[in-house]
C-alpha atoms as a PDB file:
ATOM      1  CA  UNK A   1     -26.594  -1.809   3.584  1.00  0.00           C
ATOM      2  CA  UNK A   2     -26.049  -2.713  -0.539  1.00  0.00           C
ATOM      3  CA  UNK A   3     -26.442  -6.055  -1.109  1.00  0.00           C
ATOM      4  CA  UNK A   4     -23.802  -8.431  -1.166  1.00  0.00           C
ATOM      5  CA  UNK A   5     -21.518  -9.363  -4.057  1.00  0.00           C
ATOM      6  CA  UNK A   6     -21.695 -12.934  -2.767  1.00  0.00           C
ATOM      7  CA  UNK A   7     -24.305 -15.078  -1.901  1.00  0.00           C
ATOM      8  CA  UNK A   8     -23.446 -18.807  -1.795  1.00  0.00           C
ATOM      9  CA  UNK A   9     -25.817 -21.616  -0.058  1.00  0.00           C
ATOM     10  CA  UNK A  10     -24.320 -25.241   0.151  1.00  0.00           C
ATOM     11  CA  UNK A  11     -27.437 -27.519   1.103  1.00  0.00           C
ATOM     12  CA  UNK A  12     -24.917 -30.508   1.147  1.00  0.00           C
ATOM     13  CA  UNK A  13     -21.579 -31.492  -1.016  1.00  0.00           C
ATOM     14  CA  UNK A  14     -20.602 -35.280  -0.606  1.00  0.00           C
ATOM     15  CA  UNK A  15     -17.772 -37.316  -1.889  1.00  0.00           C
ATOM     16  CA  UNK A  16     -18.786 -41.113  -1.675  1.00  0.00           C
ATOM     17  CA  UNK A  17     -20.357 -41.547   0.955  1.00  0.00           C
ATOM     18  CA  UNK A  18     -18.969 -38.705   3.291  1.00  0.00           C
ATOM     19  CA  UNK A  19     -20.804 -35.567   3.523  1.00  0.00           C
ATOM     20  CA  UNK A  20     -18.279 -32.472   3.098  1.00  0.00           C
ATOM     21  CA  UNK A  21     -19.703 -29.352   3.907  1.00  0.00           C
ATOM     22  CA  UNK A  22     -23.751 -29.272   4.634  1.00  0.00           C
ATOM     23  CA  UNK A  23     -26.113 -26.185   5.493  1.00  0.00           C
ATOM     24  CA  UNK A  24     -23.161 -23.646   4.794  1.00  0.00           C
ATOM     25  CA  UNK A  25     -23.961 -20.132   3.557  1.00  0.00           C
ATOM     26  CA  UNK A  26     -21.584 -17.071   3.264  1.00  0.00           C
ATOM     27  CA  UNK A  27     -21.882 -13.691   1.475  1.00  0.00           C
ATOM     28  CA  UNK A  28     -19.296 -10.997   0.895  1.00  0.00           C
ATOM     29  CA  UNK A  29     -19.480  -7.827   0.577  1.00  0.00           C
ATOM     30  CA  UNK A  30     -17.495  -5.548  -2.663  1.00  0.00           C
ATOM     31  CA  UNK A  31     -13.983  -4.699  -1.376  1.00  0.00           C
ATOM     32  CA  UNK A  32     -13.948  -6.829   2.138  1.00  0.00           C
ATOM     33  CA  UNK A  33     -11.633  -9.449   2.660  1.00  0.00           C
ATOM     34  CA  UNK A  34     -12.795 -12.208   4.720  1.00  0.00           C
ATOM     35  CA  UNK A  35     -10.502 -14.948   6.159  1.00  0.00           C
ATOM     36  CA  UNK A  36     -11.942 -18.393   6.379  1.00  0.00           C
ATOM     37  CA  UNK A  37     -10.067 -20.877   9.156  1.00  0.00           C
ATOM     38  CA  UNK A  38     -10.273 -24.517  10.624  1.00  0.00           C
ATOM     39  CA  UNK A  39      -9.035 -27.254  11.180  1.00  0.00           C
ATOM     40  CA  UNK A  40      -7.173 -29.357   8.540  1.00  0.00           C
ATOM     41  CA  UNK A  41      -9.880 -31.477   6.288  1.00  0.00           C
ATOM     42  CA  UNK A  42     -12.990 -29.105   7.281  1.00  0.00           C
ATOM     43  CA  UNK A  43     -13.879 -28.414   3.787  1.00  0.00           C
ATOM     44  CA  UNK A  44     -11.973 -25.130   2.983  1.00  0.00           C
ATOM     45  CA  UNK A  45     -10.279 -25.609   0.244  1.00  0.00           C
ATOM     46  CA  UNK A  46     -13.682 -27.828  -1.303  1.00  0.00           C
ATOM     47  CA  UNK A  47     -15.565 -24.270  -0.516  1.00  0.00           C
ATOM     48  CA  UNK A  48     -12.975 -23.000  -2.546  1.00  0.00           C
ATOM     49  CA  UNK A  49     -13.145 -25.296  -5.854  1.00  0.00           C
ATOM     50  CA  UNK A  50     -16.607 -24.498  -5.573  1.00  0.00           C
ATOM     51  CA  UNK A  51     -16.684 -20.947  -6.046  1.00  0.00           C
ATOM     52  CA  UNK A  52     -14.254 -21.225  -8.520  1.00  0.00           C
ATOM     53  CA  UNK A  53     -16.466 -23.040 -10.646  1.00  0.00           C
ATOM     54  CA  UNK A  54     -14.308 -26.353 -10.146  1.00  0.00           C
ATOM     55  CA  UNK A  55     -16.458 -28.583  -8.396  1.00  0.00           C
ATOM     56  CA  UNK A  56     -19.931 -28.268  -9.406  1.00  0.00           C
ATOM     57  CA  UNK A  57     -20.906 -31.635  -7.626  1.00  0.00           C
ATOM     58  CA  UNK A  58     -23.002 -29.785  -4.800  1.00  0.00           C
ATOM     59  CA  UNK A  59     -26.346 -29.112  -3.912  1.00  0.00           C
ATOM     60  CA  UNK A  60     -26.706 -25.213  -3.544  1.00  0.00           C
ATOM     61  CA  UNK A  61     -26.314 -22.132  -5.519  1.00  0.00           C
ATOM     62  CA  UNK A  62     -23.813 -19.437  -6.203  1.00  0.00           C
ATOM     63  CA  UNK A  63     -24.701 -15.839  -6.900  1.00  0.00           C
ATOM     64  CA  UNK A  64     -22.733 -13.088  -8.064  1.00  0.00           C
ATOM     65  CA  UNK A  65     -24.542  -9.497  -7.588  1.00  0.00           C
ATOM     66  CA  UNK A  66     -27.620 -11.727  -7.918  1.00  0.00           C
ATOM     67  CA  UNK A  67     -26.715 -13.990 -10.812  1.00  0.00           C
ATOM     68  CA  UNK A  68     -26.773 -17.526 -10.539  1.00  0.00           C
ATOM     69  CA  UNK A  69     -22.506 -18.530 -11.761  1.00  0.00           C
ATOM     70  CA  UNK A  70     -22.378 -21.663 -13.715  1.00  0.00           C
ATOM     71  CA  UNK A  71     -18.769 -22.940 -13.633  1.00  0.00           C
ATOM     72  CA  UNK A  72     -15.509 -20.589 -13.888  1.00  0.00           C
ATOM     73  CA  UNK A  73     -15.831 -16.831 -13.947  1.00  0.00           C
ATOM     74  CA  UNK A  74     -14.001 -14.186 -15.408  1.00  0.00           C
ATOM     75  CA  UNK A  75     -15.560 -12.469 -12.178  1.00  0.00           C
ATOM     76  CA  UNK A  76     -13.661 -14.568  -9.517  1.00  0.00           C
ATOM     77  CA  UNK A  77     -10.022 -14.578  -9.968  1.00  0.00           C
ATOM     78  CA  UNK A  78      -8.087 -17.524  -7.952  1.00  0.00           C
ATOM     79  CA  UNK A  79      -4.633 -17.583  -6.321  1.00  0.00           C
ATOM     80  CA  UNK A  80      -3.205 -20.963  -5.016  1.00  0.00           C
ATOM     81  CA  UNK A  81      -0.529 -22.147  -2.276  1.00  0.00           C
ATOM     82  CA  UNK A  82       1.726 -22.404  -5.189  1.00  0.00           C
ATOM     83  CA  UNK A  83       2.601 -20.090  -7.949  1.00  0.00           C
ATOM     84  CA  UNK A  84       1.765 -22.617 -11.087  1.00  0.00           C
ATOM     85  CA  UNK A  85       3.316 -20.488 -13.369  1.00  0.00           C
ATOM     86  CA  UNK A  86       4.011 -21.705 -16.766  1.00  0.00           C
ATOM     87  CA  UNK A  87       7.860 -23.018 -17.006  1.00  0.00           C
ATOM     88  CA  UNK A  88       8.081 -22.164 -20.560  1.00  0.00           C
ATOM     89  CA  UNK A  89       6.214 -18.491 -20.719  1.00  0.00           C
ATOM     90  CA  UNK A  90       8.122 -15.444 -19.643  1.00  0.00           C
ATOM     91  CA  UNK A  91       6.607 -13.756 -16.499  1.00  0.00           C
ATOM     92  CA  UNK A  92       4.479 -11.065 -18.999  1.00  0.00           C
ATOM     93  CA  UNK A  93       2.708 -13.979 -20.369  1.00  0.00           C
ATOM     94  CA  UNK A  94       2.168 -15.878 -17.335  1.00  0.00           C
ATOM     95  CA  UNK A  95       0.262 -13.147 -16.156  1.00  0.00           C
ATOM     96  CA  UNK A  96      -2.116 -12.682 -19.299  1.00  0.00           C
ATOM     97  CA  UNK A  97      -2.210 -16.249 -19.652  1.00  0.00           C
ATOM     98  CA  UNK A  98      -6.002 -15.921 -18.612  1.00  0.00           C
ATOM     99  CA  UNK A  99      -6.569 -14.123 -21.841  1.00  0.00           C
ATOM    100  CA  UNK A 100      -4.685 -17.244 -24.086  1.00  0.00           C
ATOM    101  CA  UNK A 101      -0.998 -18.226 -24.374  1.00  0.00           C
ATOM    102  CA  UNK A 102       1.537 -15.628 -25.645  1.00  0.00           C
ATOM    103  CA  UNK A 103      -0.456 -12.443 -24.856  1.00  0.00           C
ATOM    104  CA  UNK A 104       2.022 -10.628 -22.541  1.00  0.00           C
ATOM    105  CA  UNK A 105       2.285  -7.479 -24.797  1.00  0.00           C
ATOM    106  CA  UNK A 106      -1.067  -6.555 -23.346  1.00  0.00           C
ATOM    107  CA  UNK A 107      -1.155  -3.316 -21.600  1.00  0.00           C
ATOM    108  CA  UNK A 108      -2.641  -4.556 -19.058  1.00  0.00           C
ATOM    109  CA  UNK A 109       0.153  -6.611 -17.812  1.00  0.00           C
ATOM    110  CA  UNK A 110       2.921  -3.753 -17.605  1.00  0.00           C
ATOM    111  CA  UNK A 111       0.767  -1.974 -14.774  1.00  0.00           C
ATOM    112  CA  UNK A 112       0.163  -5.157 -12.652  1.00  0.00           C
ATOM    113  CA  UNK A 113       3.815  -6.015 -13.099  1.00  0.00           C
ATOM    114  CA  UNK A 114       4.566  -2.265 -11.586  1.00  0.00           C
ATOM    115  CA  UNK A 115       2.031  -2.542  -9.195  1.00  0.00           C
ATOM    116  CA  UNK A 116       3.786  -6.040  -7.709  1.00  0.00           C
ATOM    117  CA  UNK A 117       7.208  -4.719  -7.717  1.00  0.00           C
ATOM    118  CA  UNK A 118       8.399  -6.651 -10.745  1.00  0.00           C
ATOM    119  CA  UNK A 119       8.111  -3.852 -13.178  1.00  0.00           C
ATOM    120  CA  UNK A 120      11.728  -4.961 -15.139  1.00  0.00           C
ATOM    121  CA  UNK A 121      11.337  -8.756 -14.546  1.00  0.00           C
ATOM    122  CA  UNK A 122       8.431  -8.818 -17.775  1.00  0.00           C
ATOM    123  CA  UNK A 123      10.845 -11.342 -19.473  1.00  0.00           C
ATOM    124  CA  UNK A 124      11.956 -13.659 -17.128  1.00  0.00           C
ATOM    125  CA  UNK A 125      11.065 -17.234 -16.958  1.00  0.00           C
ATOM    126  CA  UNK A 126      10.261 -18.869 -13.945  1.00  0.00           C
ATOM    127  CA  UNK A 127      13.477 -20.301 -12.812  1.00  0.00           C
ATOM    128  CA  UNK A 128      14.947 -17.012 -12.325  1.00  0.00           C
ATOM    129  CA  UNK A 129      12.332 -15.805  -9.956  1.00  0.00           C
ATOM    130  CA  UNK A 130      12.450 -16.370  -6.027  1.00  0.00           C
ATOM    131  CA  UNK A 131       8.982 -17.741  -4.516  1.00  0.00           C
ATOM    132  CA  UNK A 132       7.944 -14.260  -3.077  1.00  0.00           C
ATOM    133  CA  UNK A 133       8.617 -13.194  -6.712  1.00  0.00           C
ATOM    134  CA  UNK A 134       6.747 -15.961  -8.070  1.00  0.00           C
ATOM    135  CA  UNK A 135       3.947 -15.358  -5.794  1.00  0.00           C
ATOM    136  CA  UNK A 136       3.569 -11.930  -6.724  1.00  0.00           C
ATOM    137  CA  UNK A 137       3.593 -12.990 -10.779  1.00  0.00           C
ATOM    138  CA  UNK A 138       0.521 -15.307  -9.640  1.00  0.00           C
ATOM    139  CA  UNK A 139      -1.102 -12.227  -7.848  1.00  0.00           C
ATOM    140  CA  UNK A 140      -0.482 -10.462 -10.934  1.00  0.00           C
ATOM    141  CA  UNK A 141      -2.161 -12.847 -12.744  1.00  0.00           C
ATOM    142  CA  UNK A 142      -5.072 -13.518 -10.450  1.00  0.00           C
ATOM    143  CA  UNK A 143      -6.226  -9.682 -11.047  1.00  0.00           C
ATOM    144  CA  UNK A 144      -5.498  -9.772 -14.765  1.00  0.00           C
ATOM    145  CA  UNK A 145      -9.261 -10.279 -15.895  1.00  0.00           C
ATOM    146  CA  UNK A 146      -9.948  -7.527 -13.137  1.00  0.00           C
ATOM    147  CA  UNK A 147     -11.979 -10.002 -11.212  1.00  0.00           C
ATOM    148  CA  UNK A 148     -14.528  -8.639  -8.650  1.00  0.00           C
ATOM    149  CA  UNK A 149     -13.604 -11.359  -6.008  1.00  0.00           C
ATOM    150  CA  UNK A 150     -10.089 -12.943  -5.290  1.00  0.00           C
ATOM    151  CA  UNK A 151     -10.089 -16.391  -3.657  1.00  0.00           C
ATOM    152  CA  UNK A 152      -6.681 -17.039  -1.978  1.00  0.00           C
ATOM    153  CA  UNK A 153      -6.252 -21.118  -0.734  1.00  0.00           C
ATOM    154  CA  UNK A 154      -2.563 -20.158   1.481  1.00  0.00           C
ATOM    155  CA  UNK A 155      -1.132 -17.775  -0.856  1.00  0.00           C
ATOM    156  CA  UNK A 156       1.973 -16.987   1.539  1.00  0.00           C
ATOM    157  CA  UNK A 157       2.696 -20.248   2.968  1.00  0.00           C
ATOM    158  CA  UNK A 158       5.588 -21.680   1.343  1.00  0.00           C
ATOM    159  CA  UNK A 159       7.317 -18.142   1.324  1.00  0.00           C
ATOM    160  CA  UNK A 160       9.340 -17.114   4.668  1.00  0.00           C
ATOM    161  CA  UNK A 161       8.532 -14.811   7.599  1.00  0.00           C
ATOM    162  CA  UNK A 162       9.666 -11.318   5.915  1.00  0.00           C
ATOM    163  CA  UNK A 163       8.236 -12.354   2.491  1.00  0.00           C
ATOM    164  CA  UNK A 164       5.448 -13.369   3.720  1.00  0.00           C
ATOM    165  CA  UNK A 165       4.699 -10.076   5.900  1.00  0.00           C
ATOM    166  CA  UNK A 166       5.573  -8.274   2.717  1.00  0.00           C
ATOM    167  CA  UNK A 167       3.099  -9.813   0.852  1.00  0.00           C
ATOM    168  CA  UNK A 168       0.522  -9.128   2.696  1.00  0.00           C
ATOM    169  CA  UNK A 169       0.982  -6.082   2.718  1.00  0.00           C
ATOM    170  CA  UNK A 170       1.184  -6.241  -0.662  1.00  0.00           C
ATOM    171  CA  UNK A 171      -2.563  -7.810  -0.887  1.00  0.00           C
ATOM    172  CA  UNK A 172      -4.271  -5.062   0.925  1.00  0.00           C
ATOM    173  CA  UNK A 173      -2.659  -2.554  -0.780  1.00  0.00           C
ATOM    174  CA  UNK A 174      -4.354  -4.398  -4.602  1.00  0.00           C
ATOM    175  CA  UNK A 175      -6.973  -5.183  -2.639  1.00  0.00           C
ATOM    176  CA  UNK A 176      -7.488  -1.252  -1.707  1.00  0.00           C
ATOM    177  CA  UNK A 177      -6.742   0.411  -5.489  1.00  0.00           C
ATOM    178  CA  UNK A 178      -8.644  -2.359  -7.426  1.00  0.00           C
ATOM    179  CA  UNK A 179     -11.592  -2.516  -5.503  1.00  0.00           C
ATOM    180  CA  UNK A 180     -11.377  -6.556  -4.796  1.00  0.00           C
ATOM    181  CA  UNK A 181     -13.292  -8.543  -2.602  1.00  0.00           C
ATOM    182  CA  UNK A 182     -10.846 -10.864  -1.116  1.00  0.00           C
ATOM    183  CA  UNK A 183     -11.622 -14.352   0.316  1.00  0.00           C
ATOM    184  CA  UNK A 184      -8.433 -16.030   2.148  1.00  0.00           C
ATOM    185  CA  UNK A 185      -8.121 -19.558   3.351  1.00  0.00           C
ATOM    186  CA  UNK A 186      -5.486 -19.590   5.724  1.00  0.00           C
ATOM    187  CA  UNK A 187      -4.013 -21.918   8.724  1.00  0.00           C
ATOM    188  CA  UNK A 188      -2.491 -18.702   9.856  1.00  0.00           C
ATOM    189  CA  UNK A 189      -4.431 -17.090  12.955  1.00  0.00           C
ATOM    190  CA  UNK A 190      -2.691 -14.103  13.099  1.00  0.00           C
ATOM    191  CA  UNK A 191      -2.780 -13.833   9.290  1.00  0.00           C
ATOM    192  CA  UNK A 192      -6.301 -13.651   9.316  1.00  0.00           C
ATOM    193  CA  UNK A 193      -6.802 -11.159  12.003  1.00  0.00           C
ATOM    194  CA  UNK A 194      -4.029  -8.645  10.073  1.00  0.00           C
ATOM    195  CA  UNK A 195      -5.504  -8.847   6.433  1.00  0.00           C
ATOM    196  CA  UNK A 196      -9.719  -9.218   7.450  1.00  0.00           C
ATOM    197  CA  UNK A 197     -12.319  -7.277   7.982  1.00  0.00           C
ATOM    198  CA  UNK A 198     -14.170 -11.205   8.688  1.00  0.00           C
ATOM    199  CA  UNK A 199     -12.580 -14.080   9.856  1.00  0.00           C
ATOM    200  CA  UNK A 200     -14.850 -17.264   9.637  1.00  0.00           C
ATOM    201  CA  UNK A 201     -14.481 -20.555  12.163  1.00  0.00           C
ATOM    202  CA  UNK A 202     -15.247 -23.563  10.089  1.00  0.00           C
ATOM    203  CA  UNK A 203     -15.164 -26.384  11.653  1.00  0.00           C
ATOM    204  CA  UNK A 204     -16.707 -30.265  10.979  1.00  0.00           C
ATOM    205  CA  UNK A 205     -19.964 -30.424  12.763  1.00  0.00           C
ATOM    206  CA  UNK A 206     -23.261 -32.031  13.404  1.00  0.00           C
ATOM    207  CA  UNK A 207     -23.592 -36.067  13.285  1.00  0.00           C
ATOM    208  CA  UNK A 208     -22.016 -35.887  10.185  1.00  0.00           C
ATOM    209  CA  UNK A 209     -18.986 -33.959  11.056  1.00  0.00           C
ATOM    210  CA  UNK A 210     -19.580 -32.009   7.640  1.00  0.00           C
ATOM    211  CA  UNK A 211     -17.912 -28.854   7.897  1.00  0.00           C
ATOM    212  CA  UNK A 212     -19.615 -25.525   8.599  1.00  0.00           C
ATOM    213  CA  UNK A 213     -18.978 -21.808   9.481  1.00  0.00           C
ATOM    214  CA  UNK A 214     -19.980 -21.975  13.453  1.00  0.00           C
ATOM    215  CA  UNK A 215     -18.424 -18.512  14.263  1.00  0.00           C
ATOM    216  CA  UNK A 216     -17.516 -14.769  12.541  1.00  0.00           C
ATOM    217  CA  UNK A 217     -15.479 -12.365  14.228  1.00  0.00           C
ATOM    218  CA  UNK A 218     -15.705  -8.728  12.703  1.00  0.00           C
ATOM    219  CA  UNK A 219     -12.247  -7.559  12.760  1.00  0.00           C
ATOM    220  CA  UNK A 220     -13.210  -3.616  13.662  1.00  0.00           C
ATOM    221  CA  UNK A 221      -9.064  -2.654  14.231  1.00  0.00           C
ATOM    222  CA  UNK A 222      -8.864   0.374  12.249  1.00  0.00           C
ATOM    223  CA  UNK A 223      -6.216   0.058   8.898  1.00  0.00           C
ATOM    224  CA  UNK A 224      -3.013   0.317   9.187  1.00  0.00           C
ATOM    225  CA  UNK A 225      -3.048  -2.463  11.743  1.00  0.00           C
ATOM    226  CA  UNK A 226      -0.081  -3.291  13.790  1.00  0.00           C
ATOM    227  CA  UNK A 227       0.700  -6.945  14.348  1.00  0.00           C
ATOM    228  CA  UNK A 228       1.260  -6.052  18.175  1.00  0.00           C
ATOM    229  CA  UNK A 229      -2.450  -4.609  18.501  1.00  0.00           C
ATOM    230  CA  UNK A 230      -3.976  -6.319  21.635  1.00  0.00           C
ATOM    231  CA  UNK A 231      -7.564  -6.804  20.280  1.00  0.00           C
ATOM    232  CA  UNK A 232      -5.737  -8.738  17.487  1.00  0.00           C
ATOM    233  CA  UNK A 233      -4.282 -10.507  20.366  1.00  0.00           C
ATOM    234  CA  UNK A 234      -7.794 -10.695  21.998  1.00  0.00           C
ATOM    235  CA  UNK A 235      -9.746 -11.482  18.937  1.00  0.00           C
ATOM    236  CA  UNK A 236      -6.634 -14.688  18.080  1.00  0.00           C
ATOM    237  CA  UNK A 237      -7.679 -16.360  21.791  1.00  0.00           C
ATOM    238  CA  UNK A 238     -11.559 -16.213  20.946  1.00  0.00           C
ATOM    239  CA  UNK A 239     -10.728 -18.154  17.855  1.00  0.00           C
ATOM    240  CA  UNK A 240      -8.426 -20.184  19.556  1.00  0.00           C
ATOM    241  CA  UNK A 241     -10.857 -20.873  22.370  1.00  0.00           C
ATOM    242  CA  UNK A 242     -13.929 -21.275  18.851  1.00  0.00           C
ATOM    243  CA  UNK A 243     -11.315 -24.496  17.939  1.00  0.00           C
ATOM    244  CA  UNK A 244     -11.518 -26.204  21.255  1.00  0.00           C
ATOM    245  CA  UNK A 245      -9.174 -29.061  21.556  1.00  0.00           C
ATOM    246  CA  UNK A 246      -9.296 -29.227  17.867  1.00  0.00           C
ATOM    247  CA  UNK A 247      -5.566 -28.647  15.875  1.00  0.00           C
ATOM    248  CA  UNK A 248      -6.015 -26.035  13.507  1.00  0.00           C
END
């Protein structure tokens, strides 16, 4: 097997006096997309910031193919629960805004936009998109640098059922033509089951009650997957029955 894109090993991460995560390691693979889930206040979205180079207030060590990442990456792009888009750039330059403001002639943008679905919306402003449109602007944007790994904290959450479905579909389908690694928080069981080849179990453990990854689950439902599939249904009540009496 090649060796991973990811390597990341979190001795401990505190905040005051509360430990967050401790003895946590994960690696990920070029082009898999691994789910991470848990309980509420687990340390997701911290195990986020820190791959994203935004909390560097850890013990541990994050490589990419090998190399030791000190703070933001062009290499890891990030997609949030909300949109952020800039209220005052059109969509094209919301999408290059990685590359500075006003930079939505690049070519670059054009394809992504086409890619997403939003091919004639290029000048638009914010308030004239709807939030599955504005979450595919941030997708957009998220793969503008062409980032080997996408980390995704609820991407689809504030968007409804159909949306929602839509955009995930939408994700594998980048995901598949750009070659991404994809690493998805998500509260979602059956979200994580659809899009993963991994889904992780993180939940607080030890004395501490840091969080850590206590279970994977390899995902082996051959692509396209339906949502009815009754491993999926099989693999949702071992995670289920992984959280205990714990509310995810």
């Amino acid at each position: 097997m090649s060796a991973p894109l990811l390597d990341l090993r979190v001795s401990d991460k505190h905040h005051d006096s509360r430990t967050i995560l401790e003895r946590l390691t994960l690696s990920i693979r070029r082009g898999e997309i691994v789910s991470l889930v848990g309980p509420s206040g687990c340390g997701k979205s911290t195990l986020l910031r820190i791959l994203a180079g935004l909390d560097r207030e850890f013990n541990g060590e994050i490589l990419i193919d090998g190399k030791r990442q000190q703070g933001p990456s062009s290499r890891i792009g990030v997609i949030f629960q909300e949109p952020r888009l800039l209220p005052w750039l059109s969509v094209a330059d919301n999408v290059a805004f990685p590359a500075g403001p006003r930079r939505g002639r690049d070519p670059r943008v054009g394809s992504l936009l086409a890619e997403v679905g939003l091919a004639g919306a290029r000048a638009y402003l914010p308030k004239q998109l709807s939030g599955g449109m504005a979450q595919r602007v941030a997708i957009a944007r998220g793969l503008f640098s062409e980032p080997d790994l996408l980390l995704l904290d609820e991407p689809f959450s504030a968007v409804d059922a159909m949306t929602r479905m839509r955009l995930q579909d939408l994700l594998l389908s980048l995901v598949r033509s750009h070659g991404t690694a994809a690493l998805l928080v998500t509260h979602d069981l059956d979200e994580a089951l659809y899009l993963s080849d991994r889904v992780l179990l993180m939940t607080p453990s030890g004395k501490s009650g840091a969080g850590r990854i206590v279970r994977e689950i390899d995902v082996s439902v051959e692509r396209p997957r339906d949502r009815r599939d009754v491993l999926l249904a099989s693999l949702r009540g071992e995670l289920l029955e992984g959280l205990g009496a714990v509310t995810v």
